[in-house]
Structure formats: C-alpha cells, structure tokens
Protein backbone atom coordinates (compact mmCIF):
# COMPACT_ATOMS: atom_id res chain seq x y z
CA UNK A 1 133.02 135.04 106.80
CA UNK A 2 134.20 133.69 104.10
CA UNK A 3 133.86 129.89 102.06
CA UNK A 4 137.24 128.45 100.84
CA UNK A 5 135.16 126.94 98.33
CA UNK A 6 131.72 127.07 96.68
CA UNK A 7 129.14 125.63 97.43
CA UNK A 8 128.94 122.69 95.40
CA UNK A 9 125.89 122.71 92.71
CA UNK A 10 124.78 119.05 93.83
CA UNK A 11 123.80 120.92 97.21
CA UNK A 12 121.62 122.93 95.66
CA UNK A 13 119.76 120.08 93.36
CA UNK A 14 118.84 118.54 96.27
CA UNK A 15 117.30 121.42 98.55
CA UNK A 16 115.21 121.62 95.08
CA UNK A 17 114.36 118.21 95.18
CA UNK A 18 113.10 118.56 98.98
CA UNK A 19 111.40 122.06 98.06
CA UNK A 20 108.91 119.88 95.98
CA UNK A 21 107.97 117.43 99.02
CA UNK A 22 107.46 120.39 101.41
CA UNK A 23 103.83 119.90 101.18
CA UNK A 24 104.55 116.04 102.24
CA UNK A 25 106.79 116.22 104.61
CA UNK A 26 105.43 115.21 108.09
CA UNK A 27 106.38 117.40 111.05
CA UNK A 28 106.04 116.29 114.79
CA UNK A 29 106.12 118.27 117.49
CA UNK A 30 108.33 116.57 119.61
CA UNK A 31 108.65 117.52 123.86
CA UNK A 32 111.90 117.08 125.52
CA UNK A 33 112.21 115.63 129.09
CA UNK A 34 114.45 117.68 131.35
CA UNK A 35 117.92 118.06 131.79
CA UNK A 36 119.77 116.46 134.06
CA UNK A 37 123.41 116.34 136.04
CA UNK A 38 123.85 113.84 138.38
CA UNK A 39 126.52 115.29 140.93
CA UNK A 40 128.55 111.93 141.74
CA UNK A 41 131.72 114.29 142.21
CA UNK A 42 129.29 115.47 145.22
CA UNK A 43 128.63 111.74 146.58
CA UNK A 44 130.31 109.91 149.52
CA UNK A 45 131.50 106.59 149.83
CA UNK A 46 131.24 105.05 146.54
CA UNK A 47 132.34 101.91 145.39
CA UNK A 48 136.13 102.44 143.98
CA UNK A 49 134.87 100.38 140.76
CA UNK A 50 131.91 102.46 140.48
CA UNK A 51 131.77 105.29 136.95
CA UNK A 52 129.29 106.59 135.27
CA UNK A 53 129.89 108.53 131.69
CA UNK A 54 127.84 110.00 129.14
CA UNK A 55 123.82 110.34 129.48
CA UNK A 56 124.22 108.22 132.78
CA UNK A 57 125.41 111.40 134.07
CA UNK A 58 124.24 114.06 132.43
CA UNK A 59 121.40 114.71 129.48
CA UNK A 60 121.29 117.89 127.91
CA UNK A 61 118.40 119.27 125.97
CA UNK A 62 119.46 117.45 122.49
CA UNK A 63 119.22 120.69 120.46
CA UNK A 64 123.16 121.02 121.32
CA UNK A 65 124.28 117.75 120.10
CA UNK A 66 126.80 117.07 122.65
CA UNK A 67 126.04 113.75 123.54
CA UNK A 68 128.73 112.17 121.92
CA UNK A 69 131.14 114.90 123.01
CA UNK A 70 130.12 114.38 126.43
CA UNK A 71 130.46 110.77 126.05
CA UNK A 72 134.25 111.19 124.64
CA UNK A 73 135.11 113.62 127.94
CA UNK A 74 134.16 110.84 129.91
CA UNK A 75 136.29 108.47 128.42
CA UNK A 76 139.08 110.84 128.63
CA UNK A 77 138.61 111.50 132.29
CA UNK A 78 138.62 107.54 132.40
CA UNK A 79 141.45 107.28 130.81
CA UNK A 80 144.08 110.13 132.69
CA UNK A 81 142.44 108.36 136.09
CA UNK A 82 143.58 105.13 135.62
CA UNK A 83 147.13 106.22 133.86
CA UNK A 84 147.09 108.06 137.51
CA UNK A 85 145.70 105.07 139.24
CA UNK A 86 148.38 103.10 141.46
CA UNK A 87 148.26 99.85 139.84
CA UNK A 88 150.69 96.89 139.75
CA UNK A 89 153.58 97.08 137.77
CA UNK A 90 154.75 96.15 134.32
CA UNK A 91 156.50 92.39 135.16
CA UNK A 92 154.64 91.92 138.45
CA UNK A 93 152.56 88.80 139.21
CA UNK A 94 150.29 90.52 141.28
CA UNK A 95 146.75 91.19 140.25
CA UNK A 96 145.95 94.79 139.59
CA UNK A 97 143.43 96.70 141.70
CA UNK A 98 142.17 100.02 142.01
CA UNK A 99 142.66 102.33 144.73
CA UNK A 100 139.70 103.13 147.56
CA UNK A 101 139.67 106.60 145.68
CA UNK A 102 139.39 105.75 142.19
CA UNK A 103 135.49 106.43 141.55
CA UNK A 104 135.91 109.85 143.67
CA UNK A 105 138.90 110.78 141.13
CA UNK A 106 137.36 109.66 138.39
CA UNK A 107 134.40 111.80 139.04
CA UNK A 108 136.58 115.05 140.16
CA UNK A 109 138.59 114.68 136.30
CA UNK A 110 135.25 114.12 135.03
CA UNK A 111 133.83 116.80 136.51
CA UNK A 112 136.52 119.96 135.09
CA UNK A 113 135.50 118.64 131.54
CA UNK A 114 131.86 118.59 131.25
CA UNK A 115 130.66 120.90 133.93
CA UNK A 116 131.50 123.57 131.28
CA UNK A 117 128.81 121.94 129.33
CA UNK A 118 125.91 121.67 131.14
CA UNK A 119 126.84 125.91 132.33
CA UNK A 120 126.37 126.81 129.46
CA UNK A 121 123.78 125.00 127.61
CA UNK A 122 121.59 126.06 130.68
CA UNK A 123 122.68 129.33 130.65
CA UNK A 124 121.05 128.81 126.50
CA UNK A 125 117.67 127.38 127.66
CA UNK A 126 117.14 130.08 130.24
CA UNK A 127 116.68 131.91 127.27
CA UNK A 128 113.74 130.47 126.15
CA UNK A 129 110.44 131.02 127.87
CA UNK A 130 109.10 127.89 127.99
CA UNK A 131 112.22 126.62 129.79
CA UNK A 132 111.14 125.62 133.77
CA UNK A 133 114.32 126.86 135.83
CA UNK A 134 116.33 124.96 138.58
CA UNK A 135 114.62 126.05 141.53
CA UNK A 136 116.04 129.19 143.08
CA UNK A 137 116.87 130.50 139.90
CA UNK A 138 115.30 132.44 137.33
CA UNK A 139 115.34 132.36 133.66
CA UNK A 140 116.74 135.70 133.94
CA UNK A 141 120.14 134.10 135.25
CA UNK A 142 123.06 134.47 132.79
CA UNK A 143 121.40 137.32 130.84
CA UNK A 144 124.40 139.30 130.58
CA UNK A 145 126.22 136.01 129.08
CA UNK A 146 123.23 135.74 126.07
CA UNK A 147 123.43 139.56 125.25
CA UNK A 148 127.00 138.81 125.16
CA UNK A 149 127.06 135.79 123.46
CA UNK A 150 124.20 137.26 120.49
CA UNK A 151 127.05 140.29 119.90
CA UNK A 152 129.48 138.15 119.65
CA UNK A 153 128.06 135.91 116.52
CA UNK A 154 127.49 139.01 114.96
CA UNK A 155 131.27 140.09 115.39
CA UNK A 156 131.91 136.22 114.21
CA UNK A 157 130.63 136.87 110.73
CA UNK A 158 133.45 140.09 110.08
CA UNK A 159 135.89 139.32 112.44
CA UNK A 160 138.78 136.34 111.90
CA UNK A 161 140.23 136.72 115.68
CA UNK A 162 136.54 136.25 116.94
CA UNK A 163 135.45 133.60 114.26
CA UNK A 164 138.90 131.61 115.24
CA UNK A 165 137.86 131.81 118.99
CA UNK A 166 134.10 130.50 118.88
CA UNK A 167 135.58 127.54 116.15
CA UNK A 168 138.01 126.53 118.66
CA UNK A 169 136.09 126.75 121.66
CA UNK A 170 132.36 125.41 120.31
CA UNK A 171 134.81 122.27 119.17
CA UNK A 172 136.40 121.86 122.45
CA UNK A 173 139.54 123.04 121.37
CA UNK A 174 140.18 126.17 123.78
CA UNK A 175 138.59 127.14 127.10
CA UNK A 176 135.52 129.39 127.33
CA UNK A 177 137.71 132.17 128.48
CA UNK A 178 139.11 132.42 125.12
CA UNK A 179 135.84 134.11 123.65
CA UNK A 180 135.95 137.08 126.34
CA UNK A 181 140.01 137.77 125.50
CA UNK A 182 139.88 142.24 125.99
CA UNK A 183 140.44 142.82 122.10
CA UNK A 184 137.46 140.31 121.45
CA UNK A 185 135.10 142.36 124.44
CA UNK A 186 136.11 145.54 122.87
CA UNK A 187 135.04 144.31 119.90
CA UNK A 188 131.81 143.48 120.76
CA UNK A 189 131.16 146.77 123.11
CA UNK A 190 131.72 148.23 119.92
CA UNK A 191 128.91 146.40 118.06
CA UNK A 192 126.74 147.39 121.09
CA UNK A 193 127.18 150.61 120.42
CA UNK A 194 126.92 150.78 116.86
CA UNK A 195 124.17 148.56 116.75
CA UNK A 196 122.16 149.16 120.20
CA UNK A 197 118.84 147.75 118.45
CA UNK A 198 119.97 143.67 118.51
C-alpha cells in the first residue's frame, strides 16, 4: 500500500514530543461490560410508536468504534420506515398517525443494517481468550472467518482489488460479500500457501 502523500513532518514532532512523557503517562486498565443485542425485531405486540436506536439496542465491545455508525443505521432505518409509513397526505387536514406495524417495521429495516455488525465484531472477540461466549457457543465459532480474515489484511497491503474491497466494506460502503469475491479467495488461498506459518 501505498501513501498519496507523505507523511507530514509535524506528525512526527509530536510522537517525539509524547516519546519524552512516556515515563508520565498514566495507563488504566480499563474492563469492558458485555455486549449486548436486544432482539426487538424478535418481540410481539409493541407499541406502533415504540423505537429504539443506537446503544439502546445494541453495545458492542468499544474497541470497534461503531457506535456512531450504528447510531446513523438506525436513523436510516427510521427514516426509509416512515417515507414507507402510510401517513396523511400532503394538503390533508387530518392528523397524521402511524400504522399498528410501524415499530415491527422499523425494527425488521433496522435489523438488515446492523445485524451485520454485531456478526462480525463477535465473530472478532471470539478470538480472544478472555472473551466469555454466548452460551451454546464456543470461542472456536467463526474460526475459519479469522484465519480468513488475518490472510486477507496481509493480501490488503499488495493487493489494490483487495485493499479497495476491505475500504469499502469496513466504511459501510459495500456488503460483506464483497471481501470473499473468487479472484479475492484465490488470492488469499494463495498467501496460505505461500505463507502457511501466519
């Protein structure tokens, strides 16, 4: 990979500057409570004005950084359900209202977008050892995703298709799918062979 610029020399100065605190600087150890996804796309008979969107709904280990993201999905899936909603019409005097379904919609369009999210951020902490798994699974579930995923940001580093795909799909861009595309698995077969020690 490639920089389209250097580095500028102000970037530098500064890891300098913090290089001469390092003895100062004051590191906590810091334990984070569990993750969560509450299933309201699962739940019966809720209110029609009822939503819930970002960490109300789901909180991911913070390491990720998609809190915001998540939030932002939420809104979106607000947004196309109440475009979709049957309100009143432009020019009519009659109040508007939402439809008995509107929470269970809501929740469905919510649903598609950050399901994706909490996948595969677990399928990241079942990685780690000191990760407690949902029960009735293991932390060896979605193994063959992580050995696939720590090939493929090697093959990120020399290949443009690959790099392209993991920009896109890490900014929510493009669908998972678009990392396992057949030139982009042969690709990283090939780095499995080649390199059968990482």
């Amino acid at each position: 990979m490639v920089a389209a610029s250097l580095i500028p020399g102000w970037f530098f100065e500064v890891l300098d500057i913090l290089n001469e605190i390092d003895d100062q600087a004051v590191k906590s150890r810091v334990r984070c409570s569990a993750s969560i996804f509450t299933r309201y796309h699962d739940a019966k008979d809720l209110p029609a004005n009822f939503i819930a969107i970002g960490d109300s709904i789901m909180k991911l280990n913070p390491i990720f950084g998609h809190g915001c993201t998540q939030a932002v999905l939420g809104v979106a899936a607000l947004d196309s359900t109440l475009r979709k909603a049957c309100c009143t019409e432009v020019g009519s005097k009659a109040p508007p209202f939402l439809p008995a379904n509107f929470s269970r919609d809501f929740f469905a369009a919510q649903r598609t977008k950050i399901e994706p999210i909490w996948d595969t951020t677990k399928i990241v902490d079942y990685g780690l050892p000191t990760t407690v798994p949902i029960p009735g699974e293991s932390l060896s579930s979605g193994a063959l995703i992580r050995w696939y995923q720590r090939r493929f940001q090697l093959l990120v580093f020399t290949d443009k298709d690959a790099c392209s795909a993991i920009w896109h799909v890490r900014s929510f861009l493009a669908p998972q799918i678009d990392t396992i595309q057949p030139s982009l698995v042969l690709k990283v077969l090939w780095i499995a062979i080649t390199h059968p020690n990482l």
